[in-house]
C-alpha atoms as a PDB file:
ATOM      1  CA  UNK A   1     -23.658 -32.095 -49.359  1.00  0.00           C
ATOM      2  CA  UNK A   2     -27.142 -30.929 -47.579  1.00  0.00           C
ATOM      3  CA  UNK A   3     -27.299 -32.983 -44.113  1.00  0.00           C
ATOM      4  CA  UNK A   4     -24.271 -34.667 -44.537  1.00  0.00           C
ATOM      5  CA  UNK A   5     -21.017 -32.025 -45.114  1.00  0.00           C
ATOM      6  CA  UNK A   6     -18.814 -30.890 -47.268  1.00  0.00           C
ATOM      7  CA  UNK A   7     -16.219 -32.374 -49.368  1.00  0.00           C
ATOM      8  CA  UNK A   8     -12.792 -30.947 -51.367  1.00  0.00           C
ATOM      9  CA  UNK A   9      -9.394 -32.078 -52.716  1.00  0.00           C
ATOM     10  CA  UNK A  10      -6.365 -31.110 -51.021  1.00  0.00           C
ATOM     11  CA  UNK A  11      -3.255 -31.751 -52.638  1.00  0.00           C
ATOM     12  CA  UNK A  12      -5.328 -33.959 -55.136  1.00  0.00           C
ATOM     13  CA  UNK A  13      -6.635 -36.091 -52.482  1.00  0.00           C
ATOM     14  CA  UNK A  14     -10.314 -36.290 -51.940  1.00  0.00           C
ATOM     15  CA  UNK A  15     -11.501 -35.454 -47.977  1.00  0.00           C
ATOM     16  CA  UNK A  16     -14.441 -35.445 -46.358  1.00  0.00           C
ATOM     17  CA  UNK A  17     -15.569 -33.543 -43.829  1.00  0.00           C
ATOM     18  CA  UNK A  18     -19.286 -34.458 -42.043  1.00  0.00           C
ATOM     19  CA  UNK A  19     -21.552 -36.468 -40.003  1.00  0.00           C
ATOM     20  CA  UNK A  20     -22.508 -39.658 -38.634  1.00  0.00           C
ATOM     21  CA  UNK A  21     -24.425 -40.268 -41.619  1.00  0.00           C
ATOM     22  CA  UNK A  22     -21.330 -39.267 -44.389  1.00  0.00           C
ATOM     23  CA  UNK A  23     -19.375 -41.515 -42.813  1.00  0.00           C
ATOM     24  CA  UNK A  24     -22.323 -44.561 -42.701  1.00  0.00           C
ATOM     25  CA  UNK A  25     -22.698 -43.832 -46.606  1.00  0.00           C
ATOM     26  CA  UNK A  26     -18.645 -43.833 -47.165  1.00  0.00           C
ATOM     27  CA  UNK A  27     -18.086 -47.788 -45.494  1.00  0.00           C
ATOM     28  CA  UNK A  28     -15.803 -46.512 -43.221  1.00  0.00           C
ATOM     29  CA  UNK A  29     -17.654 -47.012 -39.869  1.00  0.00           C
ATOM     30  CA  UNK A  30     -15.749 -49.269 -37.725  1.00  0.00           C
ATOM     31  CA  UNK A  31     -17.054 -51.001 -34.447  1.00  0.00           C
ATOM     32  CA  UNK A  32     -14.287 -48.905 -33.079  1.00  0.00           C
ATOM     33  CA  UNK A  33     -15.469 -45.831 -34.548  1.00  0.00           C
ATOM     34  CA  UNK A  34     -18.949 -46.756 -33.643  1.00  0.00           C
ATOM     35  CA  UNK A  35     -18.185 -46.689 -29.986  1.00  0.00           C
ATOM     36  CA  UNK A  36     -16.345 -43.377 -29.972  1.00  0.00           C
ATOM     37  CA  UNK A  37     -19.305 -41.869 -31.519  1.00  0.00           C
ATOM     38  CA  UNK A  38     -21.689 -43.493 -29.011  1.00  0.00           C
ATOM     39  CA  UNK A  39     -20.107 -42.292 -26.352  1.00  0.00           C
ATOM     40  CA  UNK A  40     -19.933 -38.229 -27.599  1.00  0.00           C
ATOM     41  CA  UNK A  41     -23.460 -38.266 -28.703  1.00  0.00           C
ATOM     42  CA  UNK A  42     -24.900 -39.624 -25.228  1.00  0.00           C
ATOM     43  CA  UNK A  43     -22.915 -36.759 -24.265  1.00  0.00           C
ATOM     44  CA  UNK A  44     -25.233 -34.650 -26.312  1.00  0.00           C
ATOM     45  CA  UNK A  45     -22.503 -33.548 -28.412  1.00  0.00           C
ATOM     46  CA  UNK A  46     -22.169 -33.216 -32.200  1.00  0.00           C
ATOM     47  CA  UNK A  47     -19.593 -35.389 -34.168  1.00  0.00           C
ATOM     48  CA  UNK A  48     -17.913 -33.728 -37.260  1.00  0.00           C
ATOM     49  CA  UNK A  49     -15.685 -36.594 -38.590  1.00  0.00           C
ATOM     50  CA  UNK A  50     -12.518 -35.619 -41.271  1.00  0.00           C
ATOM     51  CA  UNK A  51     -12.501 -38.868 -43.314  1.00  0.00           C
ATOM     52  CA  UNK A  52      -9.210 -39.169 -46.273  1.00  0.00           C
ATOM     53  CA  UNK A  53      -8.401 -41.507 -48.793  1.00  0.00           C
ATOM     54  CA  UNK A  54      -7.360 -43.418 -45.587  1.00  0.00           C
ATOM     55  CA  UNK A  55     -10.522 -43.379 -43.841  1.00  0.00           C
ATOM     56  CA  UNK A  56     -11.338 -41.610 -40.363  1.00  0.00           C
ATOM     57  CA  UNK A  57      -8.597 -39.145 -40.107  1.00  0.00           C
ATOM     58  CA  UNK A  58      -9.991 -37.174 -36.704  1.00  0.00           C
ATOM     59  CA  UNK A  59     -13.430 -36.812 -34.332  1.00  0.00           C
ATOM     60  CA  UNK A  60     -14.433 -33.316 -33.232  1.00  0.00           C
ATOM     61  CA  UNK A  61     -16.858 -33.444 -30.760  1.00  0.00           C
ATOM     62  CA  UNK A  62     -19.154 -29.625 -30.059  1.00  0.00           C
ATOM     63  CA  UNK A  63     -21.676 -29.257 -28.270  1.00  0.00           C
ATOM     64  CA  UNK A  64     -24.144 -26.320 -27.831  1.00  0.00           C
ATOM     65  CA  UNK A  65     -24.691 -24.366 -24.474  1.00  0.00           C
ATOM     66  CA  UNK A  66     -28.240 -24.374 -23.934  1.00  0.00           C
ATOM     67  CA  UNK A  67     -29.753 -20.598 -22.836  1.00  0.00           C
ATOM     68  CA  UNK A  68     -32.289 -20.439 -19.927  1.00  0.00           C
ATOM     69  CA  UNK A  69     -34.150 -18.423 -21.899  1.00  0.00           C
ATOM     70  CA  UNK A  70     -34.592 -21.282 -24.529  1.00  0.00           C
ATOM     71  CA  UNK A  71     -35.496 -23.703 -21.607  1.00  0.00           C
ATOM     72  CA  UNK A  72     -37.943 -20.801 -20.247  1.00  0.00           C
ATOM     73  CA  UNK A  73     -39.360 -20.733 -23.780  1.00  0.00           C
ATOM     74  CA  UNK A  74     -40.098 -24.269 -24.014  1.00  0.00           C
ATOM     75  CA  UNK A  75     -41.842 -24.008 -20.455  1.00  0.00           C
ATOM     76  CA  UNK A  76     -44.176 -21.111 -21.831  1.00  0.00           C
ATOM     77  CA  UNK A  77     -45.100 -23.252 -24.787  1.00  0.00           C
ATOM     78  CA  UNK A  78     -46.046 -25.998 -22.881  1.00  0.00           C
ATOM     79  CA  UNK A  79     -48.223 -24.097 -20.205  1.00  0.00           C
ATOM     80  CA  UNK A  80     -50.385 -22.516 -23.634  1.00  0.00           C
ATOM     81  CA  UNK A  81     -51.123 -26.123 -24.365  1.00  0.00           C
ATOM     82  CA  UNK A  82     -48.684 -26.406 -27.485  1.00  0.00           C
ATOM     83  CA  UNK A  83     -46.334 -29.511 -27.508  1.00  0.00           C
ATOM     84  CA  UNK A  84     -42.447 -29.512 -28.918  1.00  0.00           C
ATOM     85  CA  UNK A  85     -41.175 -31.488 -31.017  1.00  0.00           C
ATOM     86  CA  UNK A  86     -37.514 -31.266 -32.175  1.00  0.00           C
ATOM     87  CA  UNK A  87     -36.636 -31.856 -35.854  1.00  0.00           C
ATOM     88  CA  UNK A  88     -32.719 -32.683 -36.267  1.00  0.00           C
ATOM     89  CA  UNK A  89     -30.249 -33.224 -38.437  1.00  0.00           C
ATOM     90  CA  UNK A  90     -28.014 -34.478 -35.900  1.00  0.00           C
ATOM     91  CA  UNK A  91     -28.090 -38.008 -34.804  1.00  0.00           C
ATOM     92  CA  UNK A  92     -31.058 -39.225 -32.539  1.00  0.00           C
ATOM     93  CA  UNK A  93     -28.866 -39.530 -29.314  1.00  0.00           C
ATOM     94  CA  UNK A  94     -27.574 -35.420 -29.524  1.00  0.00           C
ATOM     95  CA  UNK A  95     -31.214 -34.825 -30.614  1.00  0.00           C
ATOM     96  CA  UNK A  96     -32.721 -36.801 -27.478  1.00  0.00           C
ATOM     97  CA  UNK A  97     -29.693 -35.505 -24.925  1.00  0.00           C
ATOM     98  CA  UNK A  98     -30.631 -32.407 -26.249  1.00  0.00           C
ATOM     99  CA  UNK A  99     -34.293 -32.366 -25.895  1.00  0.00           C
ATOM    100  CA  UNK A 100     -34.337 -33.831 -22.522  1.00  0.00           C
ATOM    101  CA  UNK A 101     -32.191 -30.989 -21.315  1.00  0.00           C
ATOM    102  CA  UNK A 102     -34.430 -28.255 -22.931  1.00  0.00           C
ATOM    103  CA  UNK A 103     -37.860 -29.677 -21.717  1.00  0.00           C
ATOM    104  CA  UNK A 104     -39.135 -30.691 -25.417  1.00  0.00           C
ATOM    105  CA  UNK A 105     -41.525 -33.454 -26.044  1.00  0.00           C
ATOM    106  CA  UNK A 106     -40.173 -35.582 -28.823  1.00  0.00           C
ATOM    107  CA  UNK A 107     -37.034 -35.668 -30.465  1.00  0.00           C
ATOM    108  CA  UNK A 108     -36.333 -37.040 -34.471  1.00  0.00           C
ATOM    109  CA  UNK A 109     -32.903 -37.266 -35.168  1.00  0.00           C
ATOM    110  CA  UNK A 110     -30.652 -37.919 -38.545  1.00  0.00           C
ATOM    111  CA  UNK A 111     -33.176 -35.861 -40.730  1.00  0.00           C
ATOM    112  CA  UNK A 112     -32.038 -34.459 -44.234  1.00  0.00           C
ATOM    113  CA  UNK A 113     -34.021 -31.413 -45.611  1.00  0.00           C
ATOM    114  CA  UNK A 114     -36.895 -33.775 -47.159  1.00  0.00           C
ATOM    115  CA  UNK A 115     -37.355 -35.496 -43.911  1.00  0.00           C
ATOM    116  CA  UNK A 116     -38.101 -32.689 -42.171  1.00  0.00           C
ATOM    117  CA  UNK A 117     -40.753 -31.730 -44.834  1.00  0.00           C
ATOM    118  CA  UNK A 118     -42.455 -34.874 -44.507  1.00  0.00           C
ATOM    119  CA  UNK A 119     -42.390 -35.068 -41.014  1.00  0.00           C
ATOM    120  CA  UNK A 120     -44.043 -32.016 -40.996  1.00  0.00           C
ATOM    121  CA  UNK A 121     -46.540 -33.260 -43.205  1.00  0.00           C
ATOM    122  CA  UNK A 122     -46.955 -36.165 -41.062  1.00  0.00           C
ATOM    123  CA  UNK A 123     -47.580 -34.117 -38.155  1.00  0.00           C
ATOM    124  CA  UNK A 124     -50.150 -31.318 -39.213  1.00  0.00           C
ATOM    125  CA  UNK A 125     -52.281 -34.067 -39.510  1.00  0.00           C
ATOM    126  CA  UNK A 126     -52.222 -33.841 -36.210  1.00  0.00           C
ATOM    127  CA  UNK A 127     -53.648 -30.319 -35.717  1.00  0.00           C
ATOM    128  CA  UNK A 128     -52.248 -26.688 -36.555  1.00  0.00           C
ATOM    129  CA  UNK A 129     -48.261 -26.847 -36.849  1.00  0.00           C
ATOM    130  CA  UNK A 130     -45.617 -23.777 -36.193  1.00  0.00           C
ATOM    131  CA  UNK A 131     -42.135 -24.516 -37.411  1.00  0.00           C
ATOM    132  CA  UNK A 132     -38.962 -22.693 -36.091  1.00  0.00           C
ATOM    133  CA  UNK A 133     -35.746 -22.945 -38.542  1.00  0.00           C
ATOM    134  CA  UNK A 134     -33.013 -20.947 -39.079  1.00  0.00           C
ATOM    135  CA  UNK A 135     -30.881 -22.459 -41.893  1.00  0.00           C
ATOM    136  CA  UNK A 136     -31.634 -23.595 -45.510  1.00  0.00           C
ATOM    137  CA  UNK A 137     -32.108 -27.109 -45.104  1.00  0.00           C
ATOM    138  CA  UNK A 138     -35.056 -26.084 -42.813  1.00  0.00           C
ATOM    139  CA  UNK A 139     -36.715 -23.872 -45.730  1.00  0.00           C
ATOM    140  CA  UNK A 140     -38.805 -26.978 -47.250  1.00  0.00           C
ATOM    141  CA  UNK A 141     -40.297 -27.720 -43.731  1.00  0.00           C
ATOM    142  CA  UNK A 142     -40.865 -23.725 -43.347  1.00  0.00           C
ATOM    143  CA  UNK A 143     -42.975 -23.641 -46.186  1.00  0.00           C
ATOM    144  CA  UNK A 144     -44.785 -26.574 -45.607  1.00  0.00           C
ATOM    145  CA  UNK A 145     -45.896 -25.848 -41.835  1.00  0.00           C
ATOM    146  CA  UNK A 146     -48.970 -23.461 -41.381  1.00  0.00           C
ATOM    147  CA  UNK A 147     -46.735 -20.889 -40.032  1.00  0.00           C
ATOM    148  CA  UNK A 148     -42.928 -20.835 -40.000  1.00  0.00           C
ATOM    149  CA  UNK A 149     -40.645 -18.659 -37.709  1.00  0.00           C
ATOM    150  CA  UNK A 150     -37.568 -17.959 -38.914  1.00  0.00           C
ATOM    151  CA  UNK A 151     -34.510 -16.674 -36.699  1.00  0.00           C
ATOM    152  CA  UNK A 152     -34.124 -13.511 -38.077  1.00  0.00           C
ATOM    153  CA  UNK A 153     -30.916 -12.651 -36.378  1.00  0.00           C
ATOM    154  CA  UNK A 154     -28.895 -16.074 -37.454  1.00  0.00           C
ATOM    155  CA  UNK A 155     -31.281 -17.318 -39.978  1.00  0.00           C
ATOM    156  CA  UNK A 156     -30.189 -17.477 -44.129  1.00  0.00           C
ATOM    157  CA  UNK A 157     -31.683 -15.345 -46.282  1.00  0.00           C
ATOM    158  CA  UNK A 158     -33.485 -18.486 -47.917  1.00  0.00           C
ATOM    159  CA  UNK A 159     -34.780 -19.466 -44.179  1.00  0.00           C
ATOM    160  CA  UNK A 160     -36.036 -15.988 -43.751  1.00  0.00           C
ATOM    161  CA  UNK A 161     -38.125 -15.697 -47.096  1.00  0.00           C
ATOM    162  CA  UNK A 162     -39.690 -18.707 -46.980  1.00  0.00           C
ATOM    163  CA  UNK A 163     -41.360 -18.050 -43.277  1.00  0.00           C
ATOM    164  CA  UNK A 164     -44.347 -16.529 -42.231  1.00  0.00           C
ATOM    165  CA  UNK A 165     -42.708 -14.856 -39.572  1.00  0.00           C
ATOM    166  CA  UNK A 166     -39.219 -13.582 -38.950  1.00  0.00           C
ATOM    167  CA  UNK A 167     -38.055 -12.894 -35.431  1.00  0.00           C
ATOM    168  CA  UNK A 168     -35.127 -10.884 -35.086  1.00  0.00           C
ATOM    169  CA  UNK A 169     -32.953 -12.148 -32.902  1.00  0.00           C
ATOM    170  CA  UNK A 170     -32.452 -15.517 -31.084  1.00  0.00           C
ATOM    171  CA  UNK A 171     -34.985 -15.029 -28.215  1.00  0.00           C
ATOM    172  CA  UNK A 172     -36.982 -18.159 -28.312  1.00  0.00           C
ATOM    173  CA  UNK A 173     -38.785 -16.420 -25.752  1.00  0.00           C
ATOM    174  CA  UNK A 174     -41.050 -14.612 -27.868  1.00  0.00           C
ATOM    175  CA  UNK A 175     -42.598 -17.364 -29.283  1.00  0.00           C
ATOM    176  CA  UNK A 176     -45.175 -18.105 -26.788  1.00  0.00           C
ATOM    177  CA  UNK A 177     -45.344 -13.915 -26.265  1.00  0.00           C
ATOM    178  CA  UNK A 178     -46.096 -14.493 -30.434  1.00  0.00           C
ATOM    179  CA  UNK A 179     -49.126 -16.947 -29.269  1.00  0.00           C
ATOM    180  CA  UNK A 180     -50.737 -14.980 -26.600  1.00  0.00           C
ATOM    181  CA  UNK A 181     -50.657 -11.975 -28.958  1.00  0.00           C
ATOM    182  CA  UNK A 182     -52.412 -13.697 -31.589  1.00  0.00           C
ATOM    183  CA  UNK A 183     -55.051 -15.521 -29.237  1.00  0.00           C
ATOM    184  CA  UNK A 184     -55.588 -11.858 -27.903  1.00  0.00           C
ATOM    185  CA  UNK A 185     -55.923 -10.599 -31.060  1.00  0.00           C
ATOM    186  CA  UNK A 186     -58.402 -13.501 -32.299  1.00  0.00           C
ATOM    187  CA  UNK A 187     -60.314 -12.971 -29.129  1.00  0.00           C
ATOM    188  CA  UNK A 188     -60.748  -9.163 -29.644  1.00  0.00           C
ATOM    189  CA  UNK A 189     -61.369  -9.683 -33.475  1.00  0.00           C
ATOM    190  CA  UNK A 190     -64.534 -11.895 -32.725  1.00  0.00           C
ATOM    191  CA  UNK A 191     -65.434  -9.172 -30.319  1.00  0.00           C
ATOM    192  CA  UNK A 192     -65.558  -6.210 -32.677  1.00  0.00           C
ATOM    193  CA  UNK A 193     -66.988  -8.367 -34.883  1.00  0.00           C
ATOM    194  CA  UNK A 194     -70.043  -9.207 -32.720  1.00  0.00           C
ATOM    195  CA  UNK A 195     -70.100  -5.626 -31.013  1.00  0.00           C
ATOM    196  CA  UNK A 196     -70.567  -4.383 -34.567  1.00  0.00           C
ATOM    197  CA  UNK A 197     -72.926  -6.523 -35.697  1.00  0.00           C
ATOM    198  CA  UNK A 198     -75.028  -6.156 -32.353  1.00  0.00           C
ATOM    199  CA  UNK A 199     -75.065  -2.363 -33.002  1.00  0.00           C
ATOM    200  CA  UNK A 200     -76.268  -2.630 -36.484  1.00  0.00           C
ATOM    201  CA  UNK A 201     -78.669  -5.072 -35.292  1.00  0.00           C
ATOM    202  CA  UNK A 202     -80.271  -2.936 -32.390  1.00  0.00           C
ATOM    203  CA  UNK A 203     -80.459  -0.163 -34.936  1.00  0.00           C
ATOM    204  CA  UNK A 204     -82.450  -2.438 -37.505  1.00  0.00           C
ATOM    205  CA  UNK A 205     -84.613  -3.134 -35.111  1.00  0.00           C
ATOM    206  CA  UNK A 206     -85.882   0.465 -34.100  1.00  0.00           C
ATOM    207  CA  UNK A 207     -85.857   1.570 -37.302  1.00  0.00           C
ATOM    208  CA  UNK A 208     -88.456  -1.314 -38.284  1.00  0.00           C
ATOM    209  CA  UNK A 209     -90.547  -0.060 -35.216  1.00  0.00           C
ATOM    210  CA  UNK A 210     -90.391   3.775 -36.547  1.00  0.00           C
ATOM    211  CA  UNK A 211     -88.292   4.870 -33.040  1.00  0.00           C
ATOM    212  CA  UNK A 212     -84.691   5.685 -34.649  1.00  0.00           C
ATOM    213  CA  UNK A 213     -83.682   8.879 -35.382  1.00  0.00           C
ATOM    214  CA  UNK A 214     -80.534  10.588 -37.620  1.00  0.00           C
ATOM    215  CA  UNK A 215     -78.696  10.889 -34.340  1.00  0.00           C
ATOM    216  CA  UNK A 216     -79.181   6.828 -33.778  1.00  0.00           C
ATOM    217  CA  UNK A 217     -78.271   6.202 -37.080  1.00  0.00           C
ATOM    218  CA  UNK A 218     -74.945   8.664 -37.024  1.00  0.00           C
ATOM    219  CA  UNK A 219     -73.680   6.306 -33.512  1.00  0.00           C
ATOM    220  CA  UNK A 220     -74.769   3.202 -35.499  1.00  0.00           C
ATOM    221  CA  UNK A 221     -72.256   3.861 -38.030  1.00  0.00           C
ATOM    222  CA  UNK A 222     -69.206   6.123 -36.933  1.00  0.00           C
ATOM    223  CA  UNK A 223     -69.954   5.173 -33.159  1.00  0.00           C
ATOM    224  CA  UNK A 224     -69.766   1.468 -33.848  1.00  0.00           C
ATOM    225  CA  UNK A 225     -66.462   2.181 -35.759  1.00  0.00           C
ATOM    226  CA  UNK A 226     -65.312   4.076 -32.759  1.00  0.00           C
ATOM    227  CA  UNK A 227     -66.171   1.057 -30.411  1.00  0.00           C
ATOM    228  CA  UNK A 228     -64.343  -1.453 -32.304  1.00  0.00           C
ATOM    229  CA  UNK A 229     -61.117   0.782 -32.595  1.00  0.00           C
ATOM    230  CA  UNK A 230     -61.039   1.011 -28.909  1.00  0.00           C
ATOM    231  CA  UNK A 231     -61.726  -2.441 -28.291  1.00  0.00           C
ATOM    232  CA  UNK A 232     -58.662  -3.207 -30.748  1.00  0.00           C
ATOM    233  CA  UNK A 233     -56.939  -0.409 -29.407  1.00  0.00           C
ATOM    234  CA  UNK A 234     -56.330  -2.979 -25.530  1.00  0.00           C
ATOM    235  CA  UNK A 235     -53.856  -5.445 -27.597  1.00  0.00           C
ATOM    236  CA  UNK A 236     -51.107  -1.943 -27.516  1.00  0.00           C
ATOM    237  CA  UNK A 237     -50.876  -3.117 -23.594  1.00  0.00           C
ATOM    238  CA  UNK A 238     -50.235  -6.554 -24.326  1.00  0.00           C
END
């Protein structure tokens, strides 16, 4: 059951085992039960409910530790100019509790697989969008974003085809060393690409006015090349 659980018969009986949600689309929410969850999911934990033919058999409340590098990440992000946002299939208070602890800028809770997808839709309207998934119900919204990173090290094999970019292991940290690499390698692209131009250019130009020579014309060609694998040669120190 994407988003919500999972579901099987034990000794005939039917049981649930999932989320908020499951529960919401089961009738079996109580204002009792309601409370109980309120009070875990301030908490910033995640509710996995066991429901029977009964209703709400038991609560199990887990929680995530959050890694300094992941807060470190979201810090390095935000000082290149790029802004978080948090796509979750939990329910908006774990997703908020969670976000606020991290550093990220908006939090969007109680989203099945589609959601995310259209969110994501919703927000590259917005400007150029990178999405970070790991699991299969993140794949849609992988594909749909202009580039996806999938966690390579935990990630499905579904998350991990349908990405751009596959990082292999759960360092968050090397998404904004991702970003400066490719705004260093944009930068030094539109360098080469001017250097060689410029060259060629310089080299049109005497040859028009009758002052090049074969030895001009042998550095306009493999001496430009030369020049621009140099210049792309710098990003190896990055």
């Amino acid at each position: 059951m994407p988003g919500r659980g999972v579901r099987g018969h034990i000794d005939g009986a039917l049981y649930h085992l999932g989320n908020h949600r499951l529960v919401e689309e089961l009738g079996v929410c109580s204002p009792a039960l309601e409370t109980n969850l309120a009070t875990l999911e301030t908490q910033g934990k995640t509710v996995v409910m066991l429901i029977g033919p009964d209703g709400v058999r038991a609560l199990f409340g887990v929680a995530d530790t959050i890694k300094d590098s992941s807060r470190q990440a979201i810090k390095d992000l935000h000082a290149l100019g790029i802004k978080t946002v948090m796509l979750s299939g939990d329910n908006p208070h774990t997703a908020e509790a969670i976000a606020q602890q991290v550093g990220i800028d908006k939090a969007r809770g109680n989203l099945l697989p589609e959601d995310k997808q259209r969110e994501i839709e919703q927000l590259s309207a917005q400007g150029t969008i990178g999405m970070v998934g790991d699991g299969i119900n993140d794949a849609p919204a992988l594909a749909r974003a202009d580039i996806g990173f999938a966690m390579g090290a935990a990630g499905t094999d579904t998350a991990i085809e349908t990405a751009d970019v596959a990082l292999m292991d759960d360092d968050l940290r090397k998404l904004p060393a991702f970003v400066r690499l490719s705004r260093s390698t944009a930068g030094v692209l539109k360098q080469n690409i001017a250097l060689a131009l410029g060259i060629k250019v310089v080299f049109l130009v005497l040859t028009f006015t009758g002052q090049a020579t074969m030895w001009m014309a042998v550095f306009a060609d493999m001496g430009a090349s030369l020049l621009v694998v140099g210049n792309g040669l710098r990003l190896l120190r990055k």
